[in-house]
C-alpha atoms as a PDB file:
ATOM      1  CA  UNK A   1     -33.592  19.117  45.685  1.00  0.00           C
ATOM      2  CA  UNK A   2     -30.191  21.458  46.941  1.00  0.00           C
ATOM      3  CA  UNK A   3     -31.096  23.114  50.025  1.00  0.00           C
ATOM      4  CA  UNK A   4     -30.565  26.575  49.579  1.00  0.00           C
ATOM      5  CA  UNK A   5     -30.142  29.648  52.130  1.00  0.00           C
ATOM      6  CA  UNK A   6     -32.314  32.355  52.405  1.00  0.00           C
ATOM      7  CA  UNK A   7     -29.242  34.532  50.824  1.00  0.00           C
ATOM      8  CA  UNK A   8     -28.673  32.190  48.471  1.00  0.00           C
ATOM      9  CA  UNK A   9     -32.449  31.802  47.372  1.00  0.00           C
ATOM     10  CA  UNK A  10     -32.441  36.319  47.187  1.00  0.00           C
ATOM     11  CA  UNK A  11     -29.586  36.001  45.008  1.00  0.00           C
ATOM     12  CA  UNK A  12     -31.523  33.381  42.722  1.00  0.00           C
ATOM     13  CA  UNK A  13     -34.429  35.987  42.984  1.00  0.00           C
ATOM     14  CA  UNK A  14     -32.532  38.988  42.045  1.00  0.00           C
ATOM     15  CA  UNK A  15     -31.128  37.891  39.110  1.00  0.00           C
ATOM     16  CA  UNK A  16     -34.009  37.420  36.678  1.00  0.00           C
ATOM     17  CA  UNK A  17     -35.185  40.611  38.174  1.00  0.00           C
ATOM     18  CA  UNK A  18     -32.839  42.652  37.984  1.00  0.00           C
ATOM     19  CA  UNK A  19     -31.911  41.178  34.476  1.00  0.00           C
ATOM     20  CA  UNK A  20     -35.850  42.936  33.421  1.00  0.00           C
ATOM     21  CA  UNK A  21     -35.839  45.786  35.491  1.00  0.00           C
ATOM     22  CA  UNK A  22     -32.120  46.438  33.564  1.00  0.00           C
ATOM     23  CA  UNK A  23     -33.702  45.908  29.814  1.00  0.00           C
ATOM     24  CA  UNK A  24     -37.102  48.170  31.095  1.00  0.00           C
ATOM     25  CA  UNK A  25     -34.792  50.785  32.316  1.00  0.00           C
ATOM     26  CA  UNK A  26     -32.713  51.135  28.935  1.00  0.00           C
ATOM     27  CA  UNK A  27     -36.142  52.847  27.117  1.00  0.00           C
ATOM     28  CA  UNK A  28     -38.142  54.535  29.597  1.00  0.00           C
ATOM     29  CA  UNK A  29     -41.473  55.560  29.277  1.00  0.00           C
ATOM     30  CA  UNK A  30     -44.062  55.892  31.738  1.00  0.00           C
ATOM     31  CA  UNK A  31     -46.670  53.607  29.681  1.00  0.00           C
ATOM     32  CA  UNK A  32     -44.089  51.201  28.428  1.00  0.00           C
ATOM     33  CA  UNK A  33     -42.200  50.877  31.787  1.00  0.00           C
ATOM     34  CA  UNK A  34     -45.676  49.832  33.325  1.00  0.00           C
ATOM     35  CA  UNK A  35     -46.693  47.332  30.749  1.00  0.00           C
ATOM     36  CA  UNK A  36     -43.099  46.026  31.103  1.00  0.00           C
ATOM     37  CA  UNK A  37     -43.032  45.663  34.960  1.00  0.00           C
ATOM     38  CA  UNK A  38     -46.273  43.643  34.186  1.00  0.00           C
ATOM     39  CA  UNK A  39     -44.507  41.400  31.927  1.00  0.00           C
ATOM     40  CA  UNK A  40     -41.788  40.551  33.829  1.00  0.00           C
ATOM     41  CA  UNK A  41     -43.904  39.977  37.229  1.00  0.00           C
ATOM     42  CA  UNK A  42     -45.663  37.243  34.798  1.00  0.00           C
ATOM     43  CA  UNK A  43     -43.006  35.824  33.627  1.00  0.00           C
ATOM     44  CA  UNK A  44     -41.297  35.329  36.872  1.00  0.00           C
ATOM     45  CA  UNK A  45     -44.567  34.148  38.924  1.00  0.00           C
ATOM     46  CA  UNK A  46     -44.887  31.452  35.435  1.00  0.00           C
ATOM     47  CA  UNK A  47     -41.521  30.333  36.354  1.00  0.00           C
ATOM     48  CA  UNK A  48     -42.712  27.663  38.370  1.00  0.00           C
ATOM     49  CA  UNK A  49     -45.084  26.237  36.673  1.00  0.00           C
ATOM     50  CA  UNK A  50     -43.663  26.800  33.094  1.00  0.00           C
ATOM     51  CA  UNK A  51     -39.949  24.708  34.285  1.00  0.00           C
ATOM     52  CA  UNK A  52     -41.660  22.299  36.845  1.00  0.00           C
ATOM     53  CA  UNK A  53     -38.659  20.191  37.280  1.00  0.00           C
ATOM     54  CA  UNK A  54     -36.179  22.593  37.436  1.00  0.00           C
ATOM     55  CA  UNK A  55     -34.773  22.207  40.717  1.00  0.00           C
ATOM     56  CA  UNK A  56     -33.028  26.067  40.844  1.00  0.00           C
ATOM     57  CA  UNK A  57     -36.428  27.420  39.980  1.00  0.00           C
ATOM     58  CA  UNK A  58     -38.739  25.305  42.139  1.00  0.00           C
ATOM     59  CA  UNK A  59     -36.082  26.463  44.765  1.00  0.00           C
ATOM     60  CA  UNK A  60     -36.297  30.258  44.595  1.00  0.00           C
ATOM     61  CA  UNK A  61     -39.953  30.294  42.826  1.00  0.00           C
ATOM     62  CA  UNK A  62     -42.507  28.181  44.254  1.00  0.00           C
ATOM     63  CA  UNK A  63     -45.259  29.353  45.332  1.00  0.00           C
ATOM     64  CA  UNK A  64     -44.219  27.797  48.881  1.00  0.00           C
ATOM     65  CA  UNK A  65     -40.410  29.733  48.706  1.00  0.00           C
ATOM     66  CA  UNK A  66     -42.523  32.924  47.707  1.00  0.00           C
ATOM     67  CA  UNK A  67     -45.717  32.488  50.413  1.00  0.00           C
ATOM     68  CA  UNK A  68     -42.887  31.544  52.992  1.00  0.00           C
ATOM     69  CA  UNK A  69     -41.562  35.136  52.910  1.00  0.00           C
ATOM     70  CA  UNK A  70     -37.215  33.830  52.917  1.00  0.00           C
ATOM     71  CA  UNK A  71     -37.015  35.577  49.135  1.00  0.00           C
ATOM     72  CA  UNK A  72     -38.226  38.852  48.771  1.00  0.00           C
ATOM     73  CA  UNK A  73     -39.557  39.909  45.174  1.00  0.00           C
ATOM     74  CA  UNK A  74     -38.508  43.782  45.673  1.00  0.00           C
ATOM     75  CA  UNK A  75     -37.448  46.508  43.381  1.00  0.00           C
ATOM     76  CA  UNK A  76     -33.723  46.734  43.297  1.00  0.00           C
ATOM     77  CA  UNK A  77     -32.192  50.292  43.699  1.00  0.00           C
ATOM     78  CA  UNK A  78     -31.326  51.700  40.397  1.00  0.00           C
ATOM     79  CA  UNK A  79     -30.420  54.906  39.894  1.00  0.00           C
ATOM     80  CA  UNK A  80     -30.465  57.299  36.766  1.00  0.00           C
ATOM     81  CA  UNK A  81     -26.929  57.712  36.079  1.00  0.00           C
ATOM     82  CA  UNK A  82     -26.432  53.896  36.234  1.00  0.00           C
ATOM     83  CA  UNK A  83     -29.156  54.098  33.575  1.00  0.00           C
ATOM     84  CA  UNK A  84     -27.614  56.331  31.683  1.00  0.00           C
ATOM     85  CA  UNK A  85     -23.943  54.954  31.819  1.00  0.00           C
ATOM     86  CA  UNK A  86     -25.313  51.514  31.129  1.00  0.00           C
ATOM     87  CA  UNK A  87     -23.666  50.273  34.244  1.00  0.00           C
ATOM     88  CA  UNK A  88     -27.519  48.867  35.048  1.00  0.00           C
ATOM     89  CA  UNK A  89     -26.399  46.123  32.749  1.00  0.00           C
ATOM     90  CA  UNK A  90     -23.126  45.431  34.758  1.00  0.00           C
ATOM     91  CA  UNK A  91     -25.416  45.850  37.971  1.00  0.00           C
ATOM     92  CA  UNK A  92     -27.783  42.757  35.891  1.00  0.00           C
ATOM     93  CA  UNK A  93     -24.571  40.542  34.869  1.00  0.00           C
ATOM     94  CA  UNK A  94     -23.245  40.595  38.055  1.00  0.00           C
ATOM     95  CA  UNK A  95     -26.416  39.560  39.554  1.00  0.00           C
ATOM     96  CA  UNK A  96     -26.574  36.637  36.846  1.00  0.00           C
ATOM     97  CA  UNK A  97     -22.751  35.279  38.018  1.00  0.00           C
ATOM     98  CA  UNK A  98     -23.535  35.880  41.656  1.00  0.00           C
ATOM     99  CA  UNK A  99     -26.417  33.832  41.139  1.00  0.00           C
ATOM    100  CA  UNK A 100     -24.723  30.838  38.734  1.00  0.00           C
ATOM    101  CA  UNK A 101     -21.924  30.818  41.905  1.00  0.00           C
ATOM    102  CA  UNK A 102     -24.627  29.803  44.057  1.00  0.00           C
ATOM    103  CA  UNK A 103     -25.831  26.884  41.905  1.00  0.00           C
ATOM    104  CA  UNK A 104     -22.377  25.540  40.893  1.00  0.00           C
ATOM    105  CA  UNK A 105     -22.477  22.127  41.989  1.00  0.00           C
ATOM    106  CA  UNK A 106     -25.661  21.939  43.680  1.00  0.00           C
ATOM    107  CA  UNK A 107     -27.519  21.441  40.558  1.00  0.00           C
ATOM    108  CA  UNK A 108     -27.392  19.673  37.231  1.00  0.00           C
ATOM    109  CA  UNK A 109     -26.078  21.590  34.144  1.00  0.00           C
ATOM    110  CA  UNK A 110     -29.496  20.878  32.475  1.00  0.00           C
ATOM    111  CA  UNK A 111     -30.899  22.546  35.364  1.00  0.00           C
ATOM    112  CA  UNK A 112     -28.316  25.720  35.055  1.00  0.00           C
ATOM    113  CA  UNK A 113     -28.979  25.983  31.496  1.00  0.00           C
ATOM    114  CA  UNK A 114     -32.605  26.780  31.668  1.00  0.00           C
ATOM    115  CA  UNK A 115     -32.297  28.746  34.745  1.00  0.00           C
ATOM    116  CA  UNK A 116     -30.026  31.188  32.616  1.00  0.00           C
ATOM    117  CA  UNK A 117     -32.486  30.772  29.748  1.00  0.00           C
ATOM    118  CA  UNK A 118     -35.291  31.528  32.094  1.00  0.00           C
ATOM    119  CA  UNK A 119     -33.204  34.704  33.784  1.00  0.00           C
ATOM    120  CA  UNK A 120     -32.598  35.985  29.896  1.00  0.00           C
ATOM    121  CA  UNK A 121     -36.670  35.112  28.835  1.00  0.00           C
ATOM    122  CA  UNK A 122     -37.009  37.866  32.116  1.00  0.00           C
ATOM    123  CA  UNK A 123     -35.214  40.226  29.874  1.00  0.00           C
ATOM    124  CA  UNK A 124     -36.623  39.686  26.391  1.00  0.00           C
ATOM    125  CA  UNK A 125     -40.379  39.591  27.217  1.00  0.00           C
ATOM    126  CA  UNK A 126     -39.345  43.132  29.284  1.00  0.00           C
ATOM    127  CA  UNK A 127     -37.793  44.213  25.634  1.00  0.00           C
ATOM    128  CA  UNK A 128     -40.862  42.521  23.624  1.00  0.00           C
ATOM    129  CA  UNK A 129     -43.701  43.760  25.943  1.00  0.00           C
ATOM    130  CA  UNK A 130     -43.716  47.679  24.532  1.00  0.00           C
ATOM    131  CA  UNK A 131     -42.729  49.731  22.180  1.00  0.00           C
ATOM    132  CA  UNK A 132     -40.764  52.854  22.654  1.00  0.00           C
ATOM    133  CA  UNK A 133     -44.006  55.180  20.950  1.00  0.00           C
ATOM    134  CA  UNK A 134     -46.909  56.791  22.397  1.00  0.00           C
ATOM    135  CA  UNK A 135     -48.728  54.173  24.783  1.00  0.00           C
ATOM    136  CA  UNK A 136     -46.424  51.250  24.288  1.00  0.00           C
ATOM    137  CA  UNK A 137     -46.955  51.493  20.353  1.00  0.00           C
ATOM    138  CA  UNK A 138     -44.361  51.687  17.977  1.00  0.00           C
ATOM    139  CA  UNK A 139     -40.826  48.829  17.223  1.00  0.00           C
ATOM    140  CA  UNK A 140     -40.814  46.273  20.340  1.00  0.00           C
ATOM    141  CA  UNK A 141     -37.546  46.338  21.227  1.00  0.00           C
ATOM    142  CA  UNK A 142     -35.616  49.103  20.711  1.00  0.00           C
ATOM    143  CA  UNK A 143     -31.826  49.447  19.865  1.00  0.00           C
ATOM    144  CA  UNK A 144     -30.336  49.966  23.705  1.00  0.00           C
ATOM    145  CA  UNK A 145     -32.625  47.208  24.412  1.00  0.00           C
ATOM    146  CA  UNK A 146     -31.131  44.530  21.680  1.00  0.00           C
ATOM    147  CA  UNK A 147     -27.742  45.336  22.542  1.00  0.00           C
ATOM    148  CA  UNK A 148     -28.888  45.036  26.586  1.00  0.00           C
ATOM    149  CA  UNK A 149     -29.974  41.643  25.618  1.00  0.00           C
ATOM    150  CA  UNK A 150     -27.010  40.936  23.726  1.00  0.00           C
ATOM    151  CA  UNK A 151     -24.542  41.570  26.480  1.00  0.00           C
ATOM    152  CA  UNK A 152     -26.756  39.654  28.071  1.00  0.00           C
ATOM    153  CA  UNK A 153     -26.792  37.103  25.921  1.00  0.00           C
ATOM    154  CA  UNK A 154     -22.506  36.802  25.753  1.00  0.00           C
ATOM    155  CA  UNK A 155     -22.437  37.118  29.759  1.00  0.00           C
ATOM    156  CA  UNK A 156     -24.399  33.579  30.086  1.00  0.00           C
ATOM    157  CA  UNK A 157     -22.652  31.757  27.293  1.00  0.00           C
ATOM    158  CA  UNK A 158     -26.466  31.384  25.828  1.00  0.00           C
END
């Protein structure tokens, strides 16, 4: 397994996060945002387990990386205007290359394939966890969100 730094294992960290918190941003609602933050914590404390030999992933999301305290799994600032002008997606994509910097050449490929797979799953279970009605109801993922996902989507090559 490629030793990472603490830095380096943030910046794995931050990606898939901020790639979620970017998509639950896009369609706010004080209902939906909550049952989306709950989706995304899921999916990225599942990461482990659901890619065990994924060496990027065991890296920055083992239970033994995440007990040791060297990542921290904390809200990135956003703020509203960055919302608004959809620079939270530039904010996410930048994240995403920072991150596939860090990996380049320390792991396989395969490996950095389903990492980025895994960082975009962070966004589209944020888009598919709540509707944009009342309480969560209503279409799951909502126009800003598709095209969030898109851009996304082009950004990683998936």
């Amino acid at each position: 397994m490629a030793d990472y730094s603490p830095e380096e294992l943030q910046t794995l960290v931050t990606a898939p996060m901020l790639t979620g918190l970017a998509v639950a941003m896009i369609d706010m609602g004080i209902v939906s945002t909550a049952i989306e933050a709950a989706a995304m914590s899921k999916e990225i404390a599942g990461a482990a387990k659901k890619y065990p030999t994924n060496s990027i992933i065991q890296a920055a999301f083992s239970e033994e990386t995440l007990k040791s305290g060297q990542v921290k799994l904390e809200k990135p600032d956003i703020k509203p205007e960055d919302v608004q002008s959809g620079a939270v997606v530039d904010q996410a994509i930048a994240a995403i290359n920072a991150a596939l910097q860090v990996v380049e050449g320390k792991a396989t490929p395969a490996d950095i394939a389903q990492y980025k797979q895994f960082v975009y799953d962070c966004g589209q279970v944020v888009a598919e966890a709540a509707g944009s009605g009342l309480f969560g109801s209503g279409d799951k993922v909502s126009a800003k969100e598709a095209a969030a996902l898109d851009r996304l989507k082009v950004a990683m090559g998936l």
